[in-house]
C-alpha atoms as a PDB file:
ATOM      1  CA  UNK A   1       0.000   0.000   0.000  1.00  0.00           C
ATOM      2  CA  UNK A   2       2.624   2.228   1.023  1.00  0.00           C
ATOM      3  CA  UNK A   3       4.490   1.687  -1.946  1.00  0.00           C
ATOM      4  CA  UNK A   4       1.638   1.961  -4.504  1.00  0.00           C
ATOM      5  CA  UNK A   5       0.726   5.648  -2.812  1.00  0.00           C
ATOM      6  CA  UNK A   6       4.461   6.545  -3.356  1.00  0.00           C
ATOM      7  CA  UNK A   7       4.626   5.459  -6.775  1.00  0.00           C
ATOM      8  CA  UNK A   8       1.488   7.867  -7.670  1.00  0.00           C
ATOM      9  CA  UNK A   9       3.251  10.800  -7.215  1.00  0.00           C
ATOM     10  CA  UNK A  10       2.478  14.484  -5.669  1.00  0.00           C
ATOM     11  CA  UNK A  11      -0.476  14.661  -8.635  1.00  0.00           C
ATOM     12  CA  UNK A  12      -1.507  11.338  -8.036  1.00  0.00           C
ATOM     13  CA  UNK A  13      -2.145  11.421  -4.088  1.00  0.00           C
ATOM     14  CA  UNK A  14      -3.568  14.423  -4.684  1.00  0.00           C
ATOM     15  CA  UNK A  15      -6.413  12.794  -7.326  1.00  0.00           C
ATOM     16  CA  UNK A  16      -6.420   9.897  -4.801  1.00  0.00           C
ATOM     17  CA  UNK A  17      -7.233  12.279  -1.704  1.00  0.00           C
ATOM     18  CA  UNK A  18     -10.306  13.539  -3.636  1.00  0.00           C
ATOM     19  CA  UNK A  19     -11.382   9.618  -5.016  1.00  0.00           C
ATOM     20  CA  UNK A  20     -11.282   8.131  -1.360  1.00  0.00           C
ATOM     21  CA  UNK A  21     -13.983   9.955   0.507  1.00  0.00           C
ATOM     22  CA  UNK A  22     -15.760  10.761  -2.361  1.00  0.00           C
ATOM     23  CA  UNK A  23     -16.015   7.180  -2.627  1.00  0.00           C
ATOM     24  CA  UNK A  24     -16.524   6.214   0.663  1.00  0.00           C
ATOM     25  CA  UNK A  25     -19.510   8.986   0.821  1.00  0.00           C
ATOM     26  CA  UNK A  26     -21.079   7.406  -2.247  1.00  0.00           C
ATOM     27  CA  UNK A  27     -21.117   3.980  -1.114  1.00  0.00           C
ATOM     28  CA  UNK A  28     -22.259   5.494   2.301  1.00  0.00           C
ATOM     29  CA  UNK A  29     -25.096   7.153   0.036  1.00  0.00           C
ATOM     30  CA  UNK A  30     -25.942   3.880  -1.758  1.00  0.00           C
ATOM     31  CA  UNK A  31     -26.484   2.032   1.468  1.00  0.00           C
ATOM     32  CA  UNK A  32     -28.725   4.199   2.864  1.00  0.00           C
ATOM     33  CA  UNK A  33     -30.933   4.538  -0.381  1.00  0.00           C
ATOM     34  CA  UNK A  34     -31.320   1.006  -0.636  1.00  0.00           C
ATOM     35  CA  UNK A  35     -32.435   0.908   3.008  1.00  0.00           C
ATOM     36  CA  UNK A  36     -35.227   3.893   2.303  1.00  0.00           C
ATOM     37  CA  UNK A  37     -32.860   6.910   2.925  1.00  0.00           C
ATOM     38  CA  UNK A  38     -30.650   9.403   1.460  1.00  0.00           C
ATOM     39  CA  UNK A  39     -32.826  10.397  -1.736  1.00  0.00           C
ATOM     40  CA  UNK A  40     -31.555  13.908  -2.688  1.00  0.00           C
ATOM     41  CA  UNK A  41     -34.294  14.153  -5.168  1.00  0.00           C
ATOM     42  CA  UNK A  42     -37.263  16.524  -5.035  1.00  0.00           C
ATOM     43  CA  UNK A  43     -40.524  15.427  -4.199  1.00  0.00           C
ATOM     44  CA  UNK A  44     -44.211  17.048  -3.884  1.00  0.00           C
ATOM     45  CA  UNK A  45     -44.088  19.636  -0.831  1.00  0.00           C
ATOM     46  CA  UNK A  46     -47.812  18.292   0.073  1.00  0.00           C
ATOM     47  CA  UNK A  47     -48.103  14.835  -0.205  1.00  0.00           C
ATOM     48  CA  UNK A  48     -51.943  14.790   0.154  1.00  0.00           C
ATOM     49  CA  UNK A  49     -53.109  17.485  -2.582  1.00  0.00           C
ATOM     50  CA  UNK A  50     -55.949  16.609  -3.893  1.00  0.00           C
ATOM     51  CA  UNK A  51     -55.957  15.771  -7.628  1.00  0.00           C
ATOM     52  CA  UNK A  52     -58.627  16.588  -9.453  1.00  0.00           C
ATOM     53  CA  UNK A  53     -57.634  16.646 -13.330  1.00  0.00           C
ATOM     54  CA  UNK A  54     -55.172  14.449 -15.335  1.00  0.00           C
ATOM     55  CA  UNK A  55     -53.042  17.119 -16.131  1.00  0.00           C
ATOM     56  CA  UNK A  56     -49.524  17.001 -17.054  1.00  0.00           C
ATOM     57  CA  UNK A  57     -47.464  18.138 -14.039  1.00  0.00           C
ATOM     58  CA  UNK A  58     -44.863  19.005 -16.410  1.00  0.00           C
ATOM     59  CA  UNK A  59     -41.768  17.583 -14.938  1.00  0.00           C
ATOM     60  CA  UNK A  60     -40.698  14.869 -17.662  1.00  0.00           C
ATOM     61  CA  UNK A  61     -40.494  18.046 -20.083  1.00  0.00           C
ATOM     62  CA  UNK A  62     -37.914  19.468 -17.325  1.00  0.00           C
ATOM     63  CA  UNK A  63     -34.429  19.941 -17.400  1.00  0.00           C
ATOM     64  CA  UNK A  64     -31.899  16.772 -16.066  1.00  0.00           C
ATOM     65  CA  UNK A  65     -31.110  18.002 -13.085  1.00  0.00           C
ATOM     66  CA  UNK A  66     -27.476  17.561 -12.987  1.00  0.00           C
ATOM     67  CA  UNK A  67     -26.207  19.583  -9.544  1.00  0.00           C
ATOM     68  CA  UNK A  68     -27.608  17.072  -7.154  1.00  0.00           C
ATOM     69  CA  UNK A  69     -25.653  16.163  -4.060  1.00  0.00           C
ATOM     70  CA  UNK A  70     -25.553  12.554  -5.546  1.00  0.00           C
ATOM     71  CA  UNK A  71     -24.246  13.786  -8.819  1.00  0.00           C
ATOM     72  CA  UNK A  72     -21.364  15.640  -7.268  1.00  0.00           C
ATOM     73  CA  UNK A  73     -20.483  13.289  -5.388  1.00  0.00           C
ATOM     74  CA  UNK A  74     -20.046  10.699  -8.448  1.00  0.00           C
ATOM     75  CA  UNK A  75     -18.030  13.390 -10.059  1.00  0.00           C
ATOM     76  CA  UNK A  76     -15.285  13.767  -7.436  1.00  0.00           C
ATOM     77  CA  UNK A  77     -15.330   9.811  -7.347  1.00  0.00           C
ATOM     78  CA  UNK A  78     -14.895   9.504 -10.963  1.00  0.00           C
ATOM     79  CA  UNK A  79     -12.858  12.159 -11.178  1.00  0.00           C
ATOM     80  CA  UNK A  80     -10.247  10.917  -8.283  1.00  0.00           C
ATOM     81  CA  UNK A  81     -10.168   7.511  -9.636  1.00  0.00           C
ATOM     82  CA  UNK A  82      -9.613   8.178 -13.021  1.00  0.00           C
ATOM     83  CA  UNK A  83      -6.928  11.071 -12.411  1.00  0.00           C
ATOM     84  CA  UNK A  84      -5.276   8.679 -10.369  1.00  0.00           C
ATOM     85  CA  UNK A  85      -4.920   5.854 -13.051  1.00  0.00           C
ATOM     86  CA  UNK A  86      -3.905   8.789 -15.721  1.00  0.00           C
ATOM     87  CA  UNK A  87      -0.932  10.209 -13.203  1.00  0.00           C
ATOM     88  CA  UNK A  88      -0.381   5.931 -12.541  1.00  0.00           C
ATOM     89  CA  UNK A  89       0.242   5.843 -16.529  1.00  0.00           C
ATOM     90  CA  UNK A  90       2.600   8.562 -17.064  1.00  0.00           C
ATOM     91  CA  UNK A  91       0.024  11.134 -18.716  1.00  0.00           C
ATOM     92  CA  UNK A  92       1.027  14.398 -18.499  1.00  0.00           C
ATOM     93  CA  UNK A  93      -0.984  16.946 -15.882  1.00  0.00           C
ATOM     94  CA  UNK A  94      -3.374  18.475 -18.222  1.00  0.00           C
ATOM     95  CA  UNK A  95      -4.084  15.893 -20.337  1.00  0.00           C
ATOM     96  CA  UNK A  96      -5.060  13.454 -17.117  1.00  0.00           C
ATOM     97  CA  UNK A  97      -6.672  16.242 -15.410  1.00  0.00           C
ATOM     98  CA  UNK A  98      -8.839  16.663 -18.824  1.00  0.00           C
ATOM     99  CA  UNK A  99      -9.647  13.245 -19.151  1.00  0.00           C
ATOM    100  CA  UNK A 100     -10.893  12.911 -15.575  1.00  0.00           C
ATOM    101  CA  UNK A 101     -12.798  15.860 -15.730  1.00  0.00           C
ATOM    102  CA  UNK A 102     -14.806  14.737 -18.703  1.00  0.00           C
ATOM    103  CA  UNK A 103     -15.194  11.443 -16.749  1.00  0.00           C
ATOM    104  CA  UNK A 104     -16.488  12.931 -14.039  1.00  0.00           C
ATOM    105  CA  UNK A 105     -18.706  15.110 -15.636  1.00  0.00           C
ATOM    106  CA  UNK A 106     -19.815  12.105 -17.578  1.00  0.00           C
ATOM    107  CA  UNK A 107     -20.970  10.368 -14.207  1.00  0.00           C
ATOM    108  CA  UNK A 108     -22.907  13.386 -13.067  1.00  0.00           C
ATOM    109  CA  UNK A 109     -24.640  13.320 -16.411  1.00  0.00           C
ATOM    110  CA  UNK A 110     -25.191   9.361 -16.305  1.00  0.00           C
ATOM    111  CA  UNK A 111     -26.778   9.843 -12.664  1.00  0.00           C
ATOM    112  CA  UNK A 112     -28.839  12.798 -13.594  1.00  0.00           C
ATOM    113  CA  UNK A 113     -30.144  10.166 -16.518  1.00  0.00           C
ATOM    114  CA  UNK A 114     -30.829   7.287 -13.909  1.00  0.00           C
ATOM    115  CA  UNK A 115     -32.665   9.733 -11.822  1.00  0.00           C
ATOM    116  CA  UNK A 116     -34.834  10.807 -14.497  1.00  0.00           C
ATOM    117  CA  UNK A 117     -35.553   7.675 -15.358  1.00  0.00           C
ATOM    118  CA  UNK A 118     -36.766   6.490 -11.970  1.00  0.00           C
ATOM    119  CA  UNK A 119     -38.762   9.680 -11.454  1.00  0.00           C
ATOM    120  CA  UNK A 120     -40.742   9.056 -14.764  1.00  0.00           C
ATOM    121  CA  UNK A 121     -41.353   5.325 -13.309  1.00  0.00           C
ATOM    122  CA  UNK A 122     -42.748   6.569 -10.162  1.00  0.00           C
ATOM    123  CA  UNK A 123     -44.801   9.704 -12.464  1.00  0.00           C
ATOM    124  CA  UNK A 124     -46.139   6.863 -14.318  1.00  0.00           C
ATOM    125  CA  UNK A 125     -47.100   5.051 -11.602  1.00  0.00           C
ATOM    126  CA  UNK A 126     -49.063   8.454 -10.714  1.00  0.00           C
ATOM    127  CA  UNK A 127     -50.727   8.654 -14.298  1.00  0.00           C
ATOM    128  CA  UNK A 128     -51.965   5.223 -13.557  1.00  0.00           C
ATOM    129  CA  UNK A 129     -53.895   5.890 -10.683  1.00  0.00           C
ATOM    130  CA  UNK A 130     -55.611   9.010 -12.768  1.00  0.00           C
ATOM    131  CA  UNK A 131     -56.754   7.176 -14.950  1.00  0.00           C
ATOM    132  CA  UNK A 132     -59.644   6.495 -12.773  1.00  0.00           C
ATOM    133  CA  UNK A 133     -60.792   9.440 -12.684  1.00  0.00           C
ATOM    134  CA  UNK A 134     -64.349   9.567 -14.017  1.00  0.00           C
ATOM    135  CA  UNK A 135     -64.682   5.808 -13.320  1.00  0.00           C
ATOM    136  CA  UNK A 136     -68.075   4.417 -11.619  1.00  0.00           C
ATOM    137  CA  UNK A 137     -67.439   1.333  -9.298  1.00  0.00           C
ATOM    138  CA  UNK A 138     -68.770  -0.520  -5.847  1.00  0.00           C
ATOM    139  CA  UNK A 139     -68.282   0.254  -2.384  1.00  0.00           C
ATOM    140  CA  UNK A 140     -66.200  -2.895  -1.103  1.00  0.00           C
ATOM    141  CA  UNK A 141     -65.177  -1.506   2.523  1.00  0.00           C
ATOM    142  CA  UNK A 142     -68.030   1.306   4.088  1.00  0.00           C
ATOM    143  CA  UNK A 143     -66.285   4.778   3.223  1.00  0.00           C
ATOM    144  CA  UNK A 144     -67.375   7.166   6.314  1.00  0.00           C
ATOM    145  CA  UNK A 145     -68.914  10.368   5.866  1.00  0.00           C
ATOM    146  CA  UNK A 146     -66.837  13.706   5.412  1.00  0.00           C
ATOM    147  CA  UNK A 147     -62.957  12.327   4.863  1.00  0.00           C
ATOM    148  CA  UNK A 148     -63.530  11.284   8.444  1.00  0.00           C
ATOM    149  CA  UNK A 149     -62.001   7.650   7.473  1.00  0.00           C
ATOM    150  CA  UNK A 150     -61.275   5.520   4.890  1.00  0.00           C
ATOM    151  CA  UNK A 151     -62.783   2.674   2.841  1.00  0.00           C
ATOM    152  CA  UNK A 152     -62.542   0.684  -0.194  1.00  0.00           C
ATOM    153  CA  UNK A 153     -64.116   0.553  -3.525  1.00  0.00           C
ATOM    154  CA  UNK A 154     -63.618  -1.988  -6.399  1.00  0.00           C
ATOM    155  CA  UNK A 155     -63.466  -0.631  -9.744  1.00  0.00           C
ATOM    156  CA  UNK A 156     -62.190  -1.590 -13.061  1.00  0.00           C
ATOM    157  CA  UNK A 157     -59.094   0.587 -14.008  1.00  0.00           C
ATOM    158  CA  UNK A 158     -57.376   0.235 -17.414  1.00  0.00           C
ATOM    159  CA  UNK A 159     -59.373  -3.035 -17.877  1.00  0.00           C
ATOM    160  CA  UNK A 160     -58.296  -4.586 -14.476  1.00  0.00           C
ATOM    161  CA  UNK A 161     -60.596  -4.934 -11.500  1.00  0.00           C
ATOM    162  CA  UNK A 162     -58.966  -3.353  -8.479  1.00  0.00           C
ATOM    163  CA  UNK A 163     -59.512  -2.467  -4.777  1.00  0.00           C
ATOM    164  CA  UNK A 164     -58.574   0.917  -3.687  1.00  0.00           C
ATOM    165  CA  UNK A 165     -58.688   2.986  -0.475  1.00  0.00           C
ATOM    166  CA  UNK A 166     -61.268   5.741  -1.163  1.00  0.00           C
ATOM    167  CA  UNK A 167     -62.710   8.612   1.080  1.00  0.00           C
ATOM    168  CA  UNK A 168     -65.931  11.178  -0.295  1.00  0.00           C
ATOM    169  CA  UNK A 169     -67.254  14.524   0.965  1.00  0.00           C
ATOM    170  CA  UNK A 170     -70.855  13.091   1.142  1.00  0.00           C
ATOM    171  CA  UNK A 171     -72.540  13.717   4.512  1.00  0.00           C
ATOM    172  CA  UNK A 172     -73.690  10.301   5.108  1.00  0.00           C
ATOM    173  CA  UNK A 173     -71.656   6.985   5.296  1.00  0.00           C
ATOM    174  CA  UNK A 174     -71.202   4.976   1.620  1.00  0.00           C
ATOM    175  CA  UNK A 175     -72.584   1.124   2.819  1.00  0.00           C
ATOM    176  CA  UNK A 176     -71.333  -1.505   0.887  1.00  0.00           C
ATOM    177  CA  UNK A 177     -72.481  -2.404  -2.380  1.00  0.00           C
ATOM    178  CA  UNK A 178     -73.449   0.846  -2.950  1.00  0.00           C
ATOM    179  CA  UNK A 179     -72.143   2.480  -6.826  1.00  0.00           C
ATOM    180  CA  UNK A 180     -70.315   5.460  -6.821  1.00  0.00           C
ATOM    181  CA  UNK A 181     -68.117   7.811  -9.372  1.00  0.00           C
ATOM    182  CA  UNK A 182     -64.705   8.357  -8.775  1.00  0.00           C
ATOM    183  CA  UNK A 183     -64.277  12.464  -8.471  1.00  0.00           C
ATOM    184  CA  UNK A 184     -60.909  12.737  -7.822  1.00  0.00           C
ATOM    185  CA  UNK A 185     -57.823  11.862  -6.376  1.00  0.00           C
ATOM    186  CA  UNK A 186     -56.114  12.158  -2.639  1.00  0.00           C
ATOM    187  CA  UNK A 187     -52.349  11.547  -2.216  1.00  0.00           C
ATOM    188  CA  UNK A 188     -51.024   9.146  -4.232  1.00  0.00           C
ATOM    189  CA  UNK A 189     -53.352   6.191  -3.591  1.00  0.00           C
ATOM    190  CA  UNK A 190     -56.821   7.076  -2.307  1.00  0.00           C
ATOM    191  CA  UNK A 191     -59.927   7.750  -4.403  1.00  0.00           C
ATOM    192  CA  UNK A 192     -62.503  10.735  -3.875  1.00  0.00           C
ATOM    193  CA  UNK A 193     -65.627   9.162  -4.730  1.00  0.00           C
ATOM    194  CA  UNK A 194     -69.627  10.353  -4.451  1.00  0.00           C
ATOM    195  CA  UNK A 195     -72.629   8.571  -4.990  1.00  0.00           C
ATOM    196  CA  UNK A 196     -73.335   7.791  -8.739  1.00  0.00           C
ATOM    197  CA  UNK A 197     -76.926   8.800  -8.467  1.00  0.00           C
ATOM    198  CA  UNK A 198     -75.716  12.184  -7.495  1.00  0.00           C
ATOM    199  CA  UNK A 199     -73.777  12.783 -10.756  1.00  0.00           C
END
């Protein structure tokens, strides 16, 4: 080990001082996304807005949104890393500094991808649930009046029968079995519904 760090050089340990905690951070950051923490991205300041249209929110025509904490911190990995195997080869400064830049940068750009990708899976998943908007369908759990609790409806969405958690405004409780219309959408999961034969 010792003799490896010597044989990199002034320019070398200097790459490898910025590729080892850079590193370490985004392995640190990869553990704790995969156990439900560390996401840097941005998400909906009120998570139970009601939706009532099937509007476009607009973000998949948005710009890649390359200055995230995650994305720097792949670019000072990258960078390190690959200005430390440059300096290892006997490239000269600029050219090794150039090349890891460009690597880095190309990281950031290949996370910023990855996170757009994963955003447009979970606004997908969104659209999904819009699309039953406008639907009619059966009481399957008693919905209490006035948002005061939740129940369940089944309905047929996108030709498959599903259960859903739904609430309503109506003033009296929504028995079983009884139809109702699907008027909008609460959070990301639970229906607004009213009685059909109020439509």
């Amino acid at each position: 080990m010792a003799q490896w760090w010597e044989a990199l050089g002034s320019t070398g340990q200097v790459f490898a001082c910025i590729a080892i905690p850079a590193t370490v951070m985004l392995l640190i950051q990869l553990v704790l996304t995969f156990m439900g923490f560390g996401d840097d991205t941005d998400s909906d300041a009120d998570g139970d807005a009601d939706v009532d249209t099937a509007e476009d929110s607009g973000f998949l025509g948005g710009d890649l949104q390359l200055f995230t904490l995650r994305g720097f911190i792949a670019f000072f990995s990258v960078l390190g890393w690959v200005g430390t195997i440059c300096c290892g080869g006997g490239l000269h400064l600029a050219v090794s500094i150039l090349i890891a830049a460009l690597s880095g940068f190309a990281a950031m750009l290949l996370i910023a991808f990855i996170m757009k990708w994963l955003m447009r899976l979970q606004y997908d998943g969104t659209e999904n649930i819009k699309d039953a908007l406008g639907v009619s369908g059966t009481v399957y759990l008693r919905i209490p009046p006035a948002r005061s609790g939740k129940g369940k409806i089944s309905a047929v969405i996108n030709g498959k029968l599903c259960e859903k958690s739904a609430v309503t405004d109506e003033e009296t409780t929504l028995e079983r079995g009884e139809e109702v219309t699907v008027m909008g959408i609460s959070g990301e999961e639970t229906l607004i519904v009213r009685r059909k034969n109020r439509i």
